[in-house]
Protein backbone atom coordinates (compact mmCIF):
# COMPACT_ATOMS: atom_id res chain seq x y z
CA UNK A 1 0.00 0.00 0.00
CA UNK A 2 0.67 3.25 -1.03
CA UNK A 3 -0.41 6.60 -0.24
CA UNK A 4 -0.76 9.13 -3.35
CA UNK A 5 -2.26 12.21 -1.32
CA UNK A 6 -2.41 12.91 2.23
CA UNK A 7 -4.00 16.45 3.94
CA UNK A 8 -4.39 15.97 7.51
CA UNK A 9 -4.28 19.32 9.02
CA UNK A 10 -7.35 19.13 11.50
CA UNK A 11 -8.74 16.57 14.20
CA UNK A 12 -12.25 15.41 12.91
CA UNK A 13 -14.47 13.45 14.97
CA UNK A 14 -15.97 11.63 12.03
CA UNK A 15 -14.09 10.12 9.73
CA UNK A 16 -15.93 9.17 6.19
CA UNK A 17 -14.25 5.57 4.93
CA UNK A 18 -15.01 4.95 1.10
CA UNK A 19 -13.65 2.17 -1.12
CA UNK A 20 -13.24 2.18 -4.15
CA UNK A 21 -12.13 0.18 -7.96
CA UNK A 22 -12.85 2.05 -11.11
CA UNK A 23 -15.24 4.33 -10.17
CA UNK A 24 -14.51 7.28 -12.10
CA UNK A 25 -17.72 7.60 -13.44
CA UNK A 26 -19.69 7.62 -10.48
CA UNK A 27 -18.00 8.70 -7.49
CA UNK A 28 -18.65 12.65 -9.06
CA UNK A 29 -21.74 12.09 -7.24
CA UNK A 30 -20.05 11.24 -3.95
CA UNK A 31 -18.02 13.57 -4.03
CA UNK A 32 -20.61 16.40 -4.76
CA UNK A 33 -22.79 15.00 -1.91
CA UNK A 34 -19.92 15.24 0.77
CA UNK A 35 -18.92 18.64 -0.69
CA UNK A 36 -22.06 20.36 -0.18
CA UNK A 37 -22.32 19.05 3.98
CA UNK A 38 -23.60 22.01 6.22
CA UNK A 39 -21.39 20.42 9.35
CA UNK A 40 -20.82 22.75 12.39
CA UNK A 41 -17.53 19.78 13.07
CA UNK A 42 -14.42 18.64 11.42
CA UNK A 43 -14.97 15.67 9.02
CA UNK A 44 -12.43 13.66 6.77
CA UNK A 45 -12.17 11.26 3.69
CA UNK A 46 -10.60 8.42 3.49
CA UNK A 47 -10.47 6.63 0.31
CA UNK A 48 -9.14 3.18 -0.22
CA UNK A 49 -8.46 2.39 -3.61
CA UNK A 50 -8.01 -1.16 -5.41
CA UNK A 51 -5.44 -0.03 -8.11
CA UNK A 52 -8.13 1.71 -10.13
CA UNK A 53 -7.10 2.30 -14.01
CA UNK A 54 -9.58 4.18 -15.04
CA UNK A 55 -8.57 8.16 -13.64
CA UNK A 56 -10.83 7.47 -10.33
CA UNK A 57 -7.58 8.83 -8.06
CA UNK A 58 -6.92 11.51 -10.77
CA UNK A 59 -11.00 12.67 -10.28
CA UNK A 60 -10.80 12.59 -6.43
CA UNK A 61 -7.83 15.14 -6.65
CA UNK A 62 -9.31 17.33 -9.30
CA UNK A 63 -12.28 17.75 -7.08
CA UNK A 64 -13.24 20.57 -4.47
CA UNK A 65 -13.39 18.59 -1.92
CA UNK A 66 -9.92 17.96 -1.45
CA UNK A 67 -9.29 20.93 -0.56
CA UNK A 68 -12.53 21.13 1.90
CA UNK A 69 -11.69 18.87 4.22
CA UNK A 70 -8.61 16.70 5.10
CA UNK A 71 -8.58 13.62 2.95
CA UNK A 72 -6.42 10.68 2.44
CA UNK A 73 -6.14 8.71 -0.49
CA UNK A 74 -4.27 5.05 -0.29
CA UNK A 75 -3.63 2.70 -3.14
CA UNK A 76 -3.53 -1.18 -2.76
CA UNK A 77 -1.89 -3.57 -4.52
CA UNK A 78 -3.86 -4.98 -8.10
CA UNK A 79 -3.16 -8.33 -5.98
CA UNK A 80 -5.27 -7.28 -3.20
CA UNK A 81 -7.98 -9.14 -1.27
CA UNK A 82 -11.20 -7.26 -2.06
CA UNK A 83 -13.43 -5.16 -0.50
CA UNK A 84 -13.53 -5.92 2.73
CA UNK A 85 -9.43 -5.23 2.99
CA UNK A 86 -9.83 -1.89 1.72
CA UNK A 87 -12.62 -1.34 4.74
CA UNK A 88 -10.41 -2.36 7.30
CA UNK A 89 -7.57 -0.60 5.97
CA UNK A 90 -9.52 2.78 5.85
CA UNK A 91 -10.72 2.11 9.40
CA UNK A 92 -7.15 2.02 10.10
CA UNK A 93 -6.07 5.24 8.31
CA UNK A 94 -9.14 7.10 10.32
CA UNK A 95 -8.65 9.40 12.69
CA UNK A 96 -11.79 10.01 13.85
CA UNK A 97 -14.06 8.56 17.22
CA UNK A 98 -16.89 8.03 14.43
CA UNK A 99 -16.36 6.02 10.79
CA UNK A 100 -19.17 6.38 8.35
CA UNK A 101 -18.43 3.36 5.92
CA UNK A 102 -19.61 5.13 2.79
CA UNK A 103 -19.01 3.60 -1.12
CA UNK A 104 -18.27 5.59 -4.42
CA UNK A 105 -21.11 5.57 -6.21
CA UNK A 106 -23.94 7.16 -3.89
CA UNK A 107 -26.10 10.62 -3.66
CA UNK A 108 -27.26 12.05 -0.16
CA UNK A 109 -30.31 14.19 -1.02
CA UNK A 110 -29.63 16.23 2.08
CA UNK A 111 -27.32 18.91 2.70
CA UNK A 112 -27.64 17.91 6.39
CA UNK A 113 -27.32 14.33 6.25
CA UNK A 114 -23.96 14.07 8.04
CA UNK A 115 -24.98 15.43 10.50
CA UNK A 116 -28.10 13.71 10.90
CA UNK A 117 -26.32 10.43 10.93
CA UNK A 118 -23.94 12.27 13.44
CA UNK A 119 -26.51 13.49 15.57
CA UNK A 120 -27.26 9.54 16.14
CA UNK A 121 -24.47 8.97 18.28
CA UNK A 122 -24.78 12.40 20.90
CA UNK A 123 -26.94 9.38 22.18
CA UNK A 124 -24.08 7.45 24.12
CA UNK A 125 -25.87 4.15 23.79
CA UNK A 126 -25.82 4.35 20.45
CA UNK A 127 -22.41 2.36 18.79
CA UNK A 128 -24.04 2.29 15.15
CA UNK A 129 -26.52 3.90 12.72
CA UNK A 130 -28.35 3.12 9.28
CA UNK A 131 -29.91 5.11 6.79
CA UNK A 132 -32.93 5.00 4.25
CA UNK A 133 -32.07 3.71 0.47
CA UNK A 134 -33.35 4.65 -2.68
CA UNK A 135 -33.17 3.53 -5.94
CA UNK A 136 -32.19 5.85 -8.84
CA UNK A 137 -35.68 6.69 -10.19
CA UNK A 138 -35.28 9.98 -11.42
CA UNK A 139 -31.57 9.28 -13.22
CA UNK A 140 -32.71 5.80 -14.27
CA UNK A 141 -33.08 7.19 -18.05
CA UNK A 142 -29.35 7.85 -17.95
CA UNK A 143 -28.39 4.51 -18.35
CA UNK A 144 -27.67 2.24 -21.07
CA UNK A 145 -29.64 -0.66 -21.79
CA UNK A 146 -28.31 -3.10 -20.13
CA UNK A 147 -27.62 -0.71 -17.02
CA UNK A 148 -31.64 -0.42 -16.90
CA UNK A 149 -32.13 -4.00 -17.29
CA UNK A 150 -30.08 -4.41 -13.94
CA UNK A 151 -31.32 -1.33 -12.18
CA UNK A 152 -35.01 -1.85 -13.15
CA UNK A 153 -35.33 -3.98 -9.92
CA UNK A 154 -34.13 -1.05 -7.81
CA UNK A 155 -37.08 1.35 -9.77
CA UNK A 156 -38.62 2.71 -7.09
CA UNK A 157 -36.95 0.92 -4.10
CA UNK A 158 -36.61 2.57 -0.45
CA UNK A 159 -35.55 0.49 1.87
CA UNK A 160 -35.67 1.92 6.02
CA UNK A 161 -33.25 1.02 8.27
CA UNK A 162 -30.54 0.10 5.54
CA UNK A 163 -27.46 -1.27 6.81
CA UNK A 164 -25.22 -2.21 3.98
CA UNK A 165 -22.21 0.03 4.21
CA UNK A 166 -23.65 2.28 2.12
CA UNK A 167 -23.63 5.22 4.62
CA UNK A 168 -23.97 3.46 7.75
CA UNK A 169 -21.67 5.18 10.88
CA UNK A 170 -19.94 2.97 13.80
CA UNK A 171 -18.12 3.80 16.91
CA UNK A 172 -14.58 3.39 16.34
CA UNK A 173 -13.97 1.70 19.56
CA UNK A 174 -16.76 -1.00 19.11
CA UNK A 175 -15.08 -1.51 15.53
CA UNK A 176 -12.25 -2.71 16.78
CA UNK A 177 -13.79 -3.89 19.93
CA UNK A 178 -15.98 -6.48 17.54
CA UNK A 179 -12.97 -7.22 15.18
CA UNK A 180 -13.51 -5.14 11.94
CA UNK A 181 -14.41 -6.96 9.11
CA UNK A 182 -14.32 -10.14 8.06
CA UNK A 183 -11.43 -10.65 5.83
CA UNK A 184 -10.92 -14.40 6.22
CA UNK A 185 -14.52 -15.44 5.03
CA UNK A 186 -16.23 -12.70 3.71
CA UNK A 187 -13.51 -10.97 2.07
CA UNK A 188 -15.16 -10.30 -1.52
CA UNK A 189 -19.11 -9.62 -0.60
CA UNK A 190 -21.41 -10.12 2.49
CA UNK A 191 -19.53 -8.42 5.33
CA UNK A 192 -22.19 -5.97 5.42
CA UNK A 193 -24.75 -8.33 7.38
CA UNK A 194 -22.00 -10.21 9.07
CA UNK A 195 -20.74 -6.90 10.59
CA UNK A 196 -24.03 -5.41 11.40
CA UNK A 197 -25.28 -8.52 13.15
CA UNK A 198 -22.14 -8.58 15.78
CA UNK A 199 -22.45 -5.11 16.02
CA UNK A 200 -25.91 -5.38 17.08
CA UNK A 201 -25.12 -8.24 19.54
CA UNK A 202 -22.99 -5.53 21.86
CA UNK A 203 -25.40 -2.52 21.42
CA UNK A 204 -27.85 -0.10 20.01
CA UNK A 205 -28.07 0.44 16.07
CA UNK A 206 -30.15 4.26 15.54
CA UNK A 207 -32.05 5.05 12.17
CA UNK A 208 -30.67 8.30 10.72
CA UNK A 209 -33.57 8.75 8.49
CA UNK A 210 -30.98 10.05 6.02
CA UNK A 211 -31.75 9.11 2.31
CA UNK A 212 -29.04 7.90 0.13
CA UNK A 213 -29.40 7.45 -3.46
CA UNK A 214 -27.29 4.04 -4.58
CA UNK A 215 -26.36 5.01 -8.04
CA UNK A 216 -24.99 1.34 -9.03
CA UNK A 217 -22.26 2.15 -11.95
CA UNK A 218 -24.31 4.98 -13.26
CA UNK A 219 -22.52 6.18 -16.52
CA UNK A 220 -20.43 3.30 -17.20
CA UNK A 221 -20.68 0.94 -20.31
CA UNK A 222 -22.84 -2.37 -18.66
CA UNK A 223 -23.01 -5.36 -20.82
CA UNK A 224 -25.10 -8.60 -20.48
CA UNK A 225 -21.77 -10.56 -19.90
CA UNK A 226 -20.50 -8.00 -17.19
CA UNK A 227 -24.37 -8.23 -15.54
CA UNK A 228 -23.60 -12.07 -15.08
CA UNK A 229 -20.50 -11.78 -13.55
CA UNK A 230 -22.14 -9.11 -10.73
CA UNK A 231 -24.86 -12.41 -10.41
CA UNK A 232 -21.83 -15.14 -10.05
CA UNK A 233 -20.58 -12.61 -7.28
CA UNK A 234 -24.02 -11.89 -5.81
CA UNK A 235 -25.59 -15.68 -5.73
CA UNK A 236 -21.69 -16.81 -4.15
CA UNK A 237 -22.14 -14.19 -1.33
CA UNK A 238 -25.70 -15.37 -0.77
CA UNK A 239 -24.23 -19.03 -0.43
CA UNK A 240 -21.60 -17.95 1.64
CA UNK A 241 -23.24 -15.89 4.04
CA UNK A 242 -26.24 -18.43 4.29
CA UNK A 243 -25.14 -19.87 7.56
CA UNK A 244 -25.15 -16.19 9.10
CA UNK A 245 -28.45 -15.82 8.00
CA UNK A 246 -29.86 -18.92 9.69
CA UNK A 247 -28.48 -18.09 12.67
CA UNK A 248 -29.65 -14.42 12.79
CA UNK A 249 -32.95 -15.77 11.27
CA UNK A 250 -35.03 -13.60 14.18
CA UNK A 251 -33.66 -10.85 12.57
CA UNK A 252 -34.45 -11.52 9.10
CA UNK A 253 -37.80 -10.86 7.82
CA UNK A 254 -39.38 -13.55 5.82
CA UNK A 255 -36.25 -15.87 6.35
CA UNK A 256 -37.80 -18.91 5.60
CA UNK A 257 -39.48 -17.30 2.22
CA UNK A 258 -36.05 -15.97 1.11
CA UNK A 259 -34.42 -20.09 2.19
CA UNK A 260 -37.32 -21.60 0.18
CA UNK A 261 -37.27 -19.52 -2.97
CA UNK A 262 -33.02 -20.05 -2.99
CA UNK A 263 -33.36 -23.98 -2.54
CA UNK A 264 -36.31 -24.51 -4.97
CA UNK A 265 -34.32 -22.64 -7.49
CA UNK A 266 -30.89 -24.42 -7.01
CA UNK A 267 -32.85 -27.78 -7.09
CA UNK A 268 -35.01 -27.10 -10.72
CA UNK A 269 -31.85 -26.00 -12.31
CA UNK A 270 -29.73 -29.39 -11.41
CA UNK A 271 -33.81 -31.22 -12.24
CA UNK A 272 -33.26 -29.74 -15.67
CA UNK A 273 -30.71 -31.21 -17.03
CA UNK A 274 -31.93 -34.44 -16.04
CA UNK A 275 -33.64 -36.09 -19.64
CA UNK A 276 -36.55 -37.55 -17.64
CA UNK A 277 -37.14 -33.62 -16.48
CA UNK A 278 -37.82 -32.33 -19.79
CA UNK A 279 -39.68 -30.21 -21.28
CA UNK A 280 -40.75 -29.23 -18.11
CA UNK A 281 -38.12 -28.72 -15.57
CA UNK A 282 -36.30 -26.72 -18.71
CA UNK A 283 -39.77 -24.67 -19.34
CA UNK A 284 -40.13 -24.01 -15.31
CA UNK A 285 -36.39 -22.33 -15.63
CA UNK A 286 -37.38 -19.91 -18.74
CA UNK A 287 -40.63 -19.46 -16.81
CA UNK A 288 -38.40 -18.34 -13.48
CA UNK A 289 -35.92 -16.40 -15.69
CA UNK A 290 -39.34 -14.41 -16.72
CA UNK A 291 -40.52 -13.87 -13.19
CA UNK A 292 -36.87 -12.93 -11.85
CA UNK A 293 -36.68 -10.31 -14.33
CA UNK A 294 -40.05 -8.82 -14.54
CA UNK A 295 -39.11 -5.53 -13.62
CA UNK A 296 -37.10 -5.12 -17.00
CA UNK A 297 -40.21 -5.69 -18.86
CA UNK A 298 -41.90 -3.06 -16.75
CA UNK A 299 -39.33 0.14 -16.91
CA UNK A 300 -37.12 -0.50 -19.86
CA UNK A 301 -38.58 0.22 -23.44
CA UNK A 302 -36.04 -1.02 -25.90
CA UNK A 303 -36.52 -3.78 -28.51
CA UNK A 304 -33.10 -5.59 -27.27
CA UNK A 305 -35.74 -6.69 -24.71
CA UNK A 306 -35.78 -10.06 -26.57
CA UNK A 307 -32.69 -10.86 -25.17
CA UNK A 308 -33.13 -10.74 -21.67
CA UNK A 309 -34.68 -14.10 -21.09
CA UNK A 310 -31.71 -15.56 -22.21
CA UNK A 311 -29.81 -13.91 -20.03
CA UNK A 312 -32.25 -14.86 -16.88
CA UNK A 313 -31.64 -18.33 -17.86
CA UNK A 314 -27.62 -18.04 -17.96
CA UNK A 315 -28.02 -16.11 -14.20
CA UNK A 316 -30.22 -18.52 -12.71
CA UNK A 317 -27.93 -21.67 -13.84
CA UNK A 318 -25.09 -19.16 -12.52
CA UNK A 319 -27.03 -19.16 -9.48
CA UNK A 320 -27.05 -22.68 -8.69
CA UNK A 321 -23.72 -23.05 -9.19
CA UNK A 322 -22.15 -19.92 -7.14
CA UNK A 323 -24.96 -20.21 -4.26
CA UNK A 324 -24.06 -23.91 -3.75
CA UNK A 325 -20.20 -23.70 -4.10
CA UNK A 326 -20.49 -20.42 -1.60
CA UNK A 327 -22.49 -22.89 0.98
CA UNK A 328 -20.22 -25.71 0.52
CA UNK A 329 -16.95 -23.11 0.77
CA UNK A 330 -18.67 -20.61 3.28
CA UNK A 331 -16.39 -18.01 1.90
CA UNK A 332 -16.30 -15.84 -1.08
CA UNK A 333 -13.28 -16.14 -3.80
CA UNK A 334 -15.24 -15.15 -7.21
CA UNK A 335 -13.14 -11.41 -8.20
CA UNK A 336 -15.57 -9.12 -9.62
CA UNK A 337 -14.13 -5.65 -10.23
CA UNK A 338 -17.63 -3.61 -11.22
CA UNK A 339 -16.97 -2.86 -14.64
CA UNK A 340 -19.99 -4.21 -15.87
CA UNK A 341 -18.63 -5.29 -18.56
């Protein structure tokens, strides 16, 4: 690790933690948001970068909020371990009593929302906080096809109480009290519930009510192959973190629905290829490959349209495969770098 820009002049109490691979195109938006704070205290950035190729460092510098606030900006090796790594390793950089795990491609509506999510922990019970997500409904136009075709699910989305690193803040303390993150197991997806579950087994999690726009590679070139590699990832974390999940299943709601729906498709992909399956186990897949992406056929007007149930078919098989090898492993190892492409 390397660091290509350091400005620590001040003592912040909150220390913003963002990671980060190729995200020129997106992290403008971040970058804007956390710009534009009204915050009576001291805040930093800390960006952790996974040997991005693509100008991301080269936009961070250009931008006027490095010269707002105190920032940091460290490069990792290509080799390195993922996403989780670069979260610890920010944590570490921080100097602040607060992190706010944050990622590069977001939009906080409010001027005020760092300190909203601040304001959470005057409360000295409080050790984390969440936030409210949207979906990108009134910049879903701007992207290409297959961008839609992903992001169509998201159409409309808000989500209460979100805790998925996307702006969620933690007492630095209790971070390394609980361990960090998990690097060993969950070192490429899934530390989000992982961490939130131990951190709500030693004390109080507060709702910000702060709305964050997730912006998911808004601007960059998406492709159907790079929209089945983010589904490989995706279906290996759900494998992988499956065992968490059981065992926080109070927590979860509609657990069981979520366990049935994963098993019953794993089991009529491996029915269809069976020859005393067909037509039927086959026709049940395109028919789920419909039903999975019905949100396309909703929001997206495009004749390409034609092609998606294809690619429903190739993520579902993709599904079995990565969901049962991340159960079997209970780690994640599939790289995915969010190109999309």
């Amino acid at each position: 690790m390397h660091l290509v820009r350091q400005r620590q002049l001040t003592h912040p109490r909150v220390s913003v933690v963002i990671m980060m691979r190729n995200e020129a195109a997106t992290i403008g938006w971040t970058l804007d948001s956390l710009e534009r704070q009204e915050l009576d205290e001291l805040f930093e950035v800390v960006f952790v970068d996974g040997a991005s190729d693509d100008g991301t460092i080269e936009t961070i510098q250009a931008h006027p909020l490095s010269e707002k606030v105190d920032t940091t900006i460290a490069v990792l090796p290509a080799e390195n371990s993922g996403m989780c790594v670069a979260q610890n390793v920010g944590a570490d950089l921080a100097r602040g009593e607060i992190l706010l795990f944050m990622q590069a491609d977001l939009r906080v509506r409010s001027r005020t929302g760092l300190a909203e999510s601040l304001a959470c922990f005057d409360d000295p019970e409080v050790i984390g906080s969440t936030f409210v997500g949207l979906g990108p409904d009134d910049l879903f136009d701007r992207y290409d096809f297959w961008g839609q075709v992903f992001m169509s699910r998201y159409v409309g989305d808000r989500v209460e109480k979100d805790f998925d690193l996307k702006f969620n803040g933690v007492r630095r303390e209790i971070f390394q009290q609980i361990g960090g993150f998990d690097e060993e197991r969950l070192p490429l997806g899934g530390n989000d519930f992982d961490f939130e579950m131990r951190l709500r087994d030693v004390g109080k999690v507060a709702d910000s009510g702060v709305e964050v726009e997730h912006l998911h590679a808004l601007g960059k070139r998406h492709t159907a192959l790079g929209l089945l590699k983010k589904y490989c990832r995706n279906s290996e974390v759900a494998g992988a973190t499956a065992a968490l999940y059981h065992r926080y299943r109070h927590r979860v709601p509609g657990y069981w629905s979520r366990v049935v729906q994963q098993w019953t498709l794993v089991l009529l992909c491996v029915s269809s290829l069976l020859p005393p399956t067909w037509p039927w186990a086959p026709l049940l897949v395109v028919a789920a490959g419909f039903w999975w992406n019905r949100a396309a056929y909703r929001h997206v007007r495009d004749p390409r349209l034609v092609l998606v149930p294809v690619l429903s078919v190739a993520a579902l098989y993709a599904f079995a495969w990565y969901f049962t090898a991340g159960v079997v492993r209970g780690k994640t190892l599939y790289e995915f770098d969010n190109r999309m492409r």
